[in-house]
Protein backbone atom coordinates (compact mmCIF):
# COMPACT_ATOMS: atom_id res chain seq x y z
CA UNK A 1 121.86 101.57 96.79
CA UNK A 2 119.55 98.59 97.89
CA UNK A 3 121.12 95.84 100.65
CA UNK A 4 121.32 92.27 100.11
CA UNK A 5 120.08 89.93 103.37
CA UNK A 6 120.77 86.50 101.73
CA UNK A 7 122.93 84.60 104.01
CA UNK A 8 122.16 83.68 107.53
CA UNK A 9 124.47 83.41 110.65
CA UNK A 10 124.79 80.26 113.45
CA UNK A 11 121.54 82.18 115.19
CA UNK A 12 119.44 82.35 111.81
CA UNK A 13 119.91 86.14 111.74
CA UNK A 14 120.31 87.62 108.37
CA UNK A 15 123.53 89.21 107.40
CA UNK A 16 123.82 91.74 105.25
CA UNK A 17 126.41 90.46 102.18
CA UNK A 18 128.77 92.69 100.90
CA UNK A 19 128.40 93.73 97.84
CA UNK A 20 131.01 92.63 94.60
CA UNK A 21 133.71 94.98 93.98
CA UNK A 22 135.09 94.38 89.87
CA UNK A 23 137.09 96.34 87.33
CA UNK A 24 135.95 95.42 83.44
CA UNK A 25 138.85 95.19 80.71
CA UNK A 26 137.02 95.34 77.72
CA UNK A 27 138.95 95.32 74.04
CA UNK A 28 137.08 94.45 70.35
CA UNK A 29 137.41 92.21 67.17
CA UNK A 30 136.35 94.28 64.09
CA UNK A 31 135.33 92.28 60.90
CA UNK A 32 136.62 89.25 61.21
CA UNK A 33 135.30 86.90 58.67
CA UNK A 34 134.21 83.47 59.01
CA UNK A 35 136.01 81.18 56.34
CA UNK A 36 133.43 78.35 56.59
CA UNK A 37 130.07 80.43 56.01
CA UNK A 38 131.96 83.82 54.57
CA UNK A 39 129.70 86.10 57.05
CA UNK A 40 131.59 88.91 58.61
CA UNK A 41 131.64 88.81 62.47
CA UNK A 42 132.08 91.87 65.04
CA UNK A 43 133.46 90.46 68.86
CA UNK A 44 133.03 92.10 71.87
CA UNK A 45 135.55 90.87 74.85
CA UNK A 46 135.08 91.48 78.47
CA UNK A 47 137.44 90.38 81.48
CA UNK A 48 135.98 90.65 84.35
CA UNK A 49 138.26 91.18 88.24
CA UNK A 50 136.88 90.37 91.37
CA UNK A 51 139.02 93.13 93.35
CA UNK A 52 138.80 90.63 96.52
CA UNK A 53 140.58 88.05 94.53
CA UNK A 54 143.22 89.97 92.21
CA UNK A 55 143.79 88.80 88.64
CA UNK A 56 145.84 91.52 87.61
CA UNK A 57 148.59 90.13 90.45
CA UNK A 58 148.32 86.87 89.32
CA UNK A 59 148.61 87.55 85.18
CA UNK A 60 151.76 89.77 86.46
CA UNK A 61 152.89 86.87 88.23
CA UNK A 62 152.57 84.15 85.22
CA UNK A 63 154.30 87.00 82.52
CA UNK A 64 157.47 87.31 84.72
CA UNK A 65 157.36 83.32 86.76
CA UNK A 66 157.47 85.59 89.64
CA UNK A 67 161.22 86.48 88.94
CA UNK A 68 160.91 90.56 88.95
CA UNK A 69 164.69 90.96 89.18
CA UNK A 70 165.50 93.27 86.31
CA UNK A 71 169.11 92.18 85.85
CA UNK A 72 168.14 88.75 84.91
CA UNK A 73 168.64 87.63 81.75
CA UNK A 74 164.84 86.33 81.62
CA UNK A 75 163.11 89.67 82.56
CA UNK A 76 163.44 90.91 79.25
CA UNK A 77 162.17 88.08 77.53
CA UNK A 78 159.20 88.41 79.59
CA UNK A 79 158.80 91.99 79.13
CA UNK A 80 157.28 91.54 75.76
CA UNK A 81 153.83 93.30 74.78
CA UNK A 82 151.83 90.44 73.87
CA UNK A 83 149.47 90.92 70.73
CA UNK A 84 147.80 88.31 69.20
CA UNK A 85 147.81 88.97 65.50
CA UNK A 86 151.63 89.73 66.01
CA UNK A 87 152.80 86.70 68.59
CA UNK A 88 156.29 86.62 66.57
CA UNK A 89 158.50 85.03 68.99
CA UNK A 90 158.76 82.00 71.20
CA UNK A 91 159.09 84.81 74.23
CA UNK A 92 156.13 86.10 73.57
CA UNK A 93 154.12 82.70 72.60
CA UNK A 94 155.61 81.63 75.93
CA UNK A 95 154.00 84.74 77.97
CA UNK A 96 150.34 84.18 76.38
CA UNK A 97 151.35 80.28 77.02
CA UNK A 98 151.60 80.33 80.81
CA UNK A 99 148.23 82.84 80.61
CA UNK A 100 146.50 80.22 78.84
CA UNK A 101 147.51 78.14 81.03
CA UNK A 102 146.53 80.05 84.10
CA UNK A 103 142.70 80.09 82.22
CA UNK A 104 142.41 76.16 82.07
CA UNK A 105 143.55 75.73 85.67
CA UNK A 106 140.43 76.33 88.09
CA UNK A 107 142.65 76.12 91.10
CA UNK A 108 144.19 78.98 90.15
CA UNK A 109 141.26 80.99 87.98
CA UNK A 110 138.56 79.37 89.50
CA UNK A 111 137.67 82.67 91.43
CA UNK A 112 139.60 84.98 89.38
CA UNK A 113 138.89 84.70 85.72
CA UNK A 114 135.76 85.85 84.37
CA UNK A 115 135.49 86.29 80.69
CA UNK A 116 132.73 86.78 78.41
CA UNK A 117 132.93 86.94 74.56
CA UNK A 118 129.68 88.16 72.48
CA UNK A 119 130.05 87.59 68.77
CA UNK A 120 127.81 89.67 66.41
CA UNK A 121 126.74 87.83 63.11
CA UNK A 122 127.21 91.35 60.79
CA UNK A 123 126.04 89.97 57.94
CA UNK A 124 122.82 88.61 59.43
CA UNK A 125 122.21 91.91 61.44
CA UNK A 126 119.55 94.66 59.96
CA UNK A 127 121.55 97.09 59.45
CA UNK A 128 117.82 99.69 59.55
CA UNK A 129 118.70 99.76 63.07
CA UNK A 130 121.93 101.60 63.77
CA UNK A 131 123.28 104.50 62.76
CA UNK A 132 124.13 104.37 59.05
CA UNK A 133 126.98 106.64 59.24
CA UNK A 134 129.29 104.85 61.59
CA UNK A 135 127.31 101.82 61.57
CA UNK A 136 130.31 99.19 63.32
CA UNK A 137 130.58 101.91 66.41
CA UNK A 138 126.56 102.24 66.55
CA UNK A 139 126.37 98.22 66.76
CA UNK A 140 129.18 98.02 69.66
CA UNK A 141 127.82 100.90 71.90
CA UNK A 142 124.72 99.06 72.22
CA UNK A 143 125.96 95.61 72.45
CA UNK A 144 128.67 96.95 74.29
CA UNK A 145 126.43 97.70 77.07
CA UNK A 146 124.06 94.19 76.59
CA UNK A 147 127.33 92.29 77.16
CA UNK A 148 128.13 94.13 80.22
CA UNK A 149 124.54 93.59 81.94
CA UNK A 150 124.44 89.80 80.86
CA UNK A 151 128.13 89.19 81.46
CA UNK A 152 127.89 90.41 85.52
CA UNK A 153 124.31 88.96 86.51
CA UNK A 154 125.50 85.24 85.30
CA UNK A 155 128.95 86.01 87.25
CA UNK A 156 127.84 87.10 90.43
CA UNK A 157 123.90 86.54 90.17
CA UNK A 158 121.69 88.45 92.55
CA UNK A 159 124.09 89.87 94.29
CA UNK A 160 125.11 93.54 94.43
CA UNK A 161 127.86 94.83 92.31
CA UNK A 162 130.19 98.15 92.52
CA UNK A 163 132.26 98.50 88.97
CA UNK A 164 135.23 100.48 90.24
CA UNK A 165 136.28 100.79 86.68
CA UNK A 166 136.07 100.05 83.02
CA UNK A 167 138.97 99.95 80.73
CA UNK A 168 139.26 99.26 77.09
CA UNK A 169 141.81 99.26 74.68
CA UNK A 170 142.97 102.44 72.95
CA UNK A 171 141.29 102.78 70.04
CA UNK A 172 138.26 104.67 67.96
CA UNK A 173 136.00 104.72 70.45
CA UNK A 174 137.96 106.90 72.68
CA UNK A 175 136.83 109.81 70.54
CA UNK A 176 133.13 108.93 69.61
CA UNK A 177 130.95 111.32 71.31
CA UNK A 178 128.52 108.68 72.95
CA UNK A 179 130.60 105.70 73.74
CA UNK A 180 132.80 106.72 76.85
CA UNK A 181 130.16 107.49 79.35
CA UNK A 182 126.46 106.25 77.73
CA UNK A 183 126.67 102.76 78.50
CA UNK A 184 127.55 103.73 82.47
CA UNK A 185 124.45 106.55 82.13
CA UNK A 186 122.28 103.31 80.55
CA UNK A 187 123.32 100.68 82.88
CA UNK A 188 122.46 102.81 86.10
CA UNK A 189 119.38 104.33 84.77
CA UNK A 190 118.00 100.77 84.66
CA UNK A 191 120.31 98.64 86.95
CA UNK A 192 119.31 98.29 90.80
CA UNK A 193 121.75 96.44 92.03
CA UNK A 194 124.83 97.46 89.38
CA UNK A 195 126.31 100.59 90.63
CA UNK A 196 129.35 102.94 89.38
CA UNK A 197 132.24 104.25 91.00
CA UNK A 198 133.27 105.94 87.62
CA UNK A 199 131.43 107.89 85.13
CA UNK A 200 133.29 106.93 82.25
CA UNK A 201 135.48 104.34 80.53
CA UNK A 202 139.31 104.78 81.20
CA UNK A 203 141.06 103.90 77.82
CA UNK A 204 144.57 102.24 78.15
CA UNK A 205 147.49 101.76 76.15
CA UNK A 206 148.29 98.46 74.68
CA UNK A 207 151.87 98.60 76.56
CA UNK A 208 151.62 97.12 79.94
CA UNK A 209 154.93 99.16 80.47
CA UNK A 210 153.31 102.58 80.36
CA UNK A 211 150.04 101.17 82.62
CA UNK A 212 150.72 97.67 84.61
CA UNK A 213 146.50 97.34 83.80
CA UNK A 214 147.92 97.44 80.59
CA UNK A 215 148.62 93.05 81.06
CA UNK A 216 144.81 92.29 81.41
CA UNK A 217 144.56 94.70 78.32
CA UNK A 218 146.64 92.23 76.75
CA UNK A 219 145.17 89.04 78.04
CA UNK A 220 141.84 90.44 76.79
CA UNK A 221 143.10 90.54 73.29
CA UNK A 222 144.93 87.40 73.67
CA UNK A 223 142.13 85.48 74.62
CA UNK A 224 139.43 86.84 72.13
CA UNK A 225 142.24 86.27 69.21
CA UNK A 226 142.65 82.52 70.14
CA UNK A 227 138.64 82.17 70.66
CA UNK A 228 138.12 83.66 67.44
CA UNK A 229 140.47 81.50 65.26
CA UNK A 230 139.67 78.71 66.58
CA UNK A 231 135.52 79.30 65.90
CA UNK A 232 136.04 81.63 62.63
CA UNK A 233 139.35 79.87 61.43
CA UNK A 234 142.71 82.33 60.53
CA UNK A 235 145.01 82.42 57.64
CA UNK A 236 148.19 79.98 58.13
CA UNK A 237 151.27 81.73 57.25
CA UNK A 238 155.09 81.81 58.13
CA UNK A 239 154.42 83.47 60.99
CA UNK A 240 151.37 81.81 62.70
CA UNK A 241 153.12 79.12 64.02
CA UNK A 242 153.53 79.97 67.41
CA UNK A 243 149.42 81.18 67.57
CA UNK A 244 149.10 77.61 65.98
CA UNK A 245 150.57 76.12 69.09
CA UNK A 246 148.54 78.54 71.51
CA UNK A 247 145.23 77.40 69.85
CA UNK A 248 146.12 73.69 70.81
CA UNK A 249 146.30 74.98 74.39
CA UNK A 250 143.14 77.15 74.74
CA UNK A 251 141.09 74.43 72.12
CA UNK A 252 139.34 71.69 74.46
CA UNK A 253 138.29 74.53 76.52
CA UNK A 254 137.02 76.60 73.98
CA UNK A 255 135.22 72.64 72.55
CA UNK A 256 133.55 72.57 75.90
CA UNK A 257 132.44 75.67 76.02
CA UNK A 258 130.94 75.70 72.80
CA UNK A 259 129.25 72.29 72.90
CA UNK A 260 128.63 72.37 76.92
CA UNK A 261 128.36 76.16 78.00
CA UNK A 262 126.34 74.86 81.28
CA UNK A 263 128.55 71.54 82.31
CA UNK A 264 128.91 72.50 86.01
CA UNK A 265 130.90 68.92 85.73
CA UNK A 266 133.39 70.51 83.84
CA UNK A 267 137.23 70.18 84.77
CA UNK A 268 137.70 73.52 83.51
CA UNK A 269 134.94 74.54 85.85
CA UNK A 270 133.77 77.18 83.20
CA UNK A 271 129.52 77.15 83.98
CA UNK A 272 128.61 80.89 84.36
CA UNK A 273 132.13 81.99 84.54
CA UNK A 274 133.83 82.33 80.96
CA UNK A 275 130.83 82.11 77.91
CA UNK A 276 130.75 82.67 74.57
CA UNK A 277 127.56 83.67 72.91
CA UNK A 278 126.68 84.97 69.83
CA UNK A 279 124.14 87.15 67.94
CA UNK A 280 121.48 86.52 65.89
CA UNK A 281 120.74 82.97 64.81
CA UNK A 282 119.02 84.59 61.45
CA UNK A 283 118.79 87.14 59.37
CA UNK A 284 115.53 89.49 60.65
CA UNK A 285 114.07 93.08 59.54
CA UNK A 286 112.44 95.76 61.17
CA UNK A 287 109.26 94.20 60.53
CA UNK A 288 109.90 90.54 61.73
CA UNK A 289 109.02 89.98 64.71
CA UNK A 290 111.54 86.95 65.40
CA UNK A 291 113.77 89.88 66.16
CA UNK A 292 112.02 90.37 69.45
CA UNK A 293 112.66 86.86 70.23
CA UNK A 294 115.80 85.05 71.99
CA UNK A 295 118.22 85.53 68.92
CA UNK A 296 121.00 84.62 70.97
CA UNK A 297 122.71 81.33 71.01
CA UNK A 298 125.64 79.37 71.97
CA UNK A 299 126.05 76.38 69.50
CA UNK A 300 128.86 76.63 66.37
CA UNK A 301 130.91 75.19 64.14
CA UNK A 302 134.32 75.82 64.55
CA UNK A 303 136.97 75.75 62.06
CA UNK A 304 140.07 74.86 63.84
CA UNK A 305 138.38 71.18 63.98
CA UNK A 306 138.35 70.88 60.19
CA UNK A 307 142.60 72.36 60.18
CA UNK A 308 143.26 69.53 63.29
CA UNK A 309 141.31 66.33 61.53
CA UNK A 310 142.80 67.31 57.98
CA UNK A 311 139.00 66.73 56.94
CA UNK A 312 136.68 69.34 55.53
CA UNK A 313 133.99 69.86 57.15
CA UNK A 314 130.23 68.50 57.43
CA UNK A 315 127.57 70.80 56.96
């Protein structure tokens, strides 16, 4: 494990820098299909937690306004799993509400909130290249691991990183034979300064009642389901009203960070601390070389802005 000497004392003596200390809440958006251009999209979501500056306390904090008396008549109402795709209740919408919240305040998140969500273009990806038997879990193991690399060295730069843990979301992966420990093998194969405390991914329940990790779980999925509507569009229905009103909250930052990923000017003071990227920009083969090239790209339409103007629209 190398040493970092980067900062300097009153005497211009180096001091060694101690290194970054995170947990990684990971969760995933299967198939989710674009209603402007019809492509089908995969998401990967990371949540990133400085362990010097807690999240998890603070997302606690927001769900319950701090009130952890269980004989209140509000504890209950703020005991509710939140899941995007079935927010049902103004309880619940209110939980994800004061998370959203939490995101677009930088006094609060500024040091605490690190998100990163990759989408992956599936109908522009050559399929040749991943396993054509379980092709969606062959795509997110190796993207999977791309997202974590790119996600911590624009977070915390040069500097050197322990990952205490990574979590994800119960689901398939749990029992693929490659996915809970390859990307850790990968990353320190070929990672100097990105080291492991664990040798595989820890897979929670949705239920922050079970695991209290279980809320940053939750956020995860929160966030990546309002991202995702608001760039792919979603289905209005009886029951979307309340995600409806969460997507007005979480919009102008997700319109900054879409049109101005780099504004270190930005109120929500989002530069290198919550992106959204996605993958490719066009359809390549085995044989094309442009897949060698920066495919990768930040710039999108979004949907949502064609639902608020009441305008289709312009392509």
């Amino acid at each position: 494990m190398g040493r970092n000497y980067i900062n300097k004392d009153l005497f211009g003596n180096y001091v060694e820098e101690e290194p970054v200390r995170i947990n990684i809440f990971a969760d995933e958006i299967q198939s989710k299909i674009d209603l402007s251009t019809k492509h089908e999209w995969h998401y990967v979501g990371l949540i990133v937690e400085d362990l010097n500056n807690s999240l998890l306390e603070d997302i606690i904090n927001e769900r319950f306004k701090n009130n952890f008396d269980i004989n209140s008549p509000y504890y209950e109402k703020n005991n509710h799993i939140v899941h995007w795709s079935k927010i049902k209740s103004a309880d619940e919408k209110n939980i994800c509400k004061r998370w959203f919240n939490y995101i677009l305040n930088p006094s609060k998140s500024g040091k605490k909130f690190y998100a990163y969500l990759l989408g992956l273009n599936f109908s522009l990806l050559s399929k040749k290249e991943f396993d054509n038997k379980n092709v969606f879990n062959s795509i997110y193991n190796r993207f999977f691991r791309t997202a974590i690399i790119y996600a911590l060295k624009t977070f915390f730069g040069n500097k050197e990183i322990i990952v205490e843990n990574i979590y994800h979301e119960e689901g398939q992966q749990k029992d693929h034979e490659y996915f809970p420990w390859h990307c850790i093998y990968k990353i320190k194969e070929r990672e100097e300064k990105i080291n492991f405390k664990c040798d595989k991914i820890e897979f929670l329940p949705k239920d922050h009642k079970q695991n209290e990790k279980s809320n940053l779980i939750q956020l995860c999925d929160a966030f990546m389901g309002a991202c995702t509507s608001i760039i792919n569009g979603f289905e209005q229905s009886s029951t979307s009203k309340y995600r409806e009103e969460l997507l007005q909250v979480l919009y102008p930052l997700v319109k900054r960070i879409i049109q101005e990923p780099n504004n270190k000017n930005s109120s929500f003071q989002h530069s290198n601390r919550i992106i959204v990227r996605f993958f490719p920009k066009e359809n390549t083969t085995l044989d094309d070389l442009k897949r060698y090239m920066n495919q990768f790209f930040t710039s999108r339409s979004m949907y949502y802005e064609s639902i608020i103007s009441k305008q289709p629209e312009l392509f």
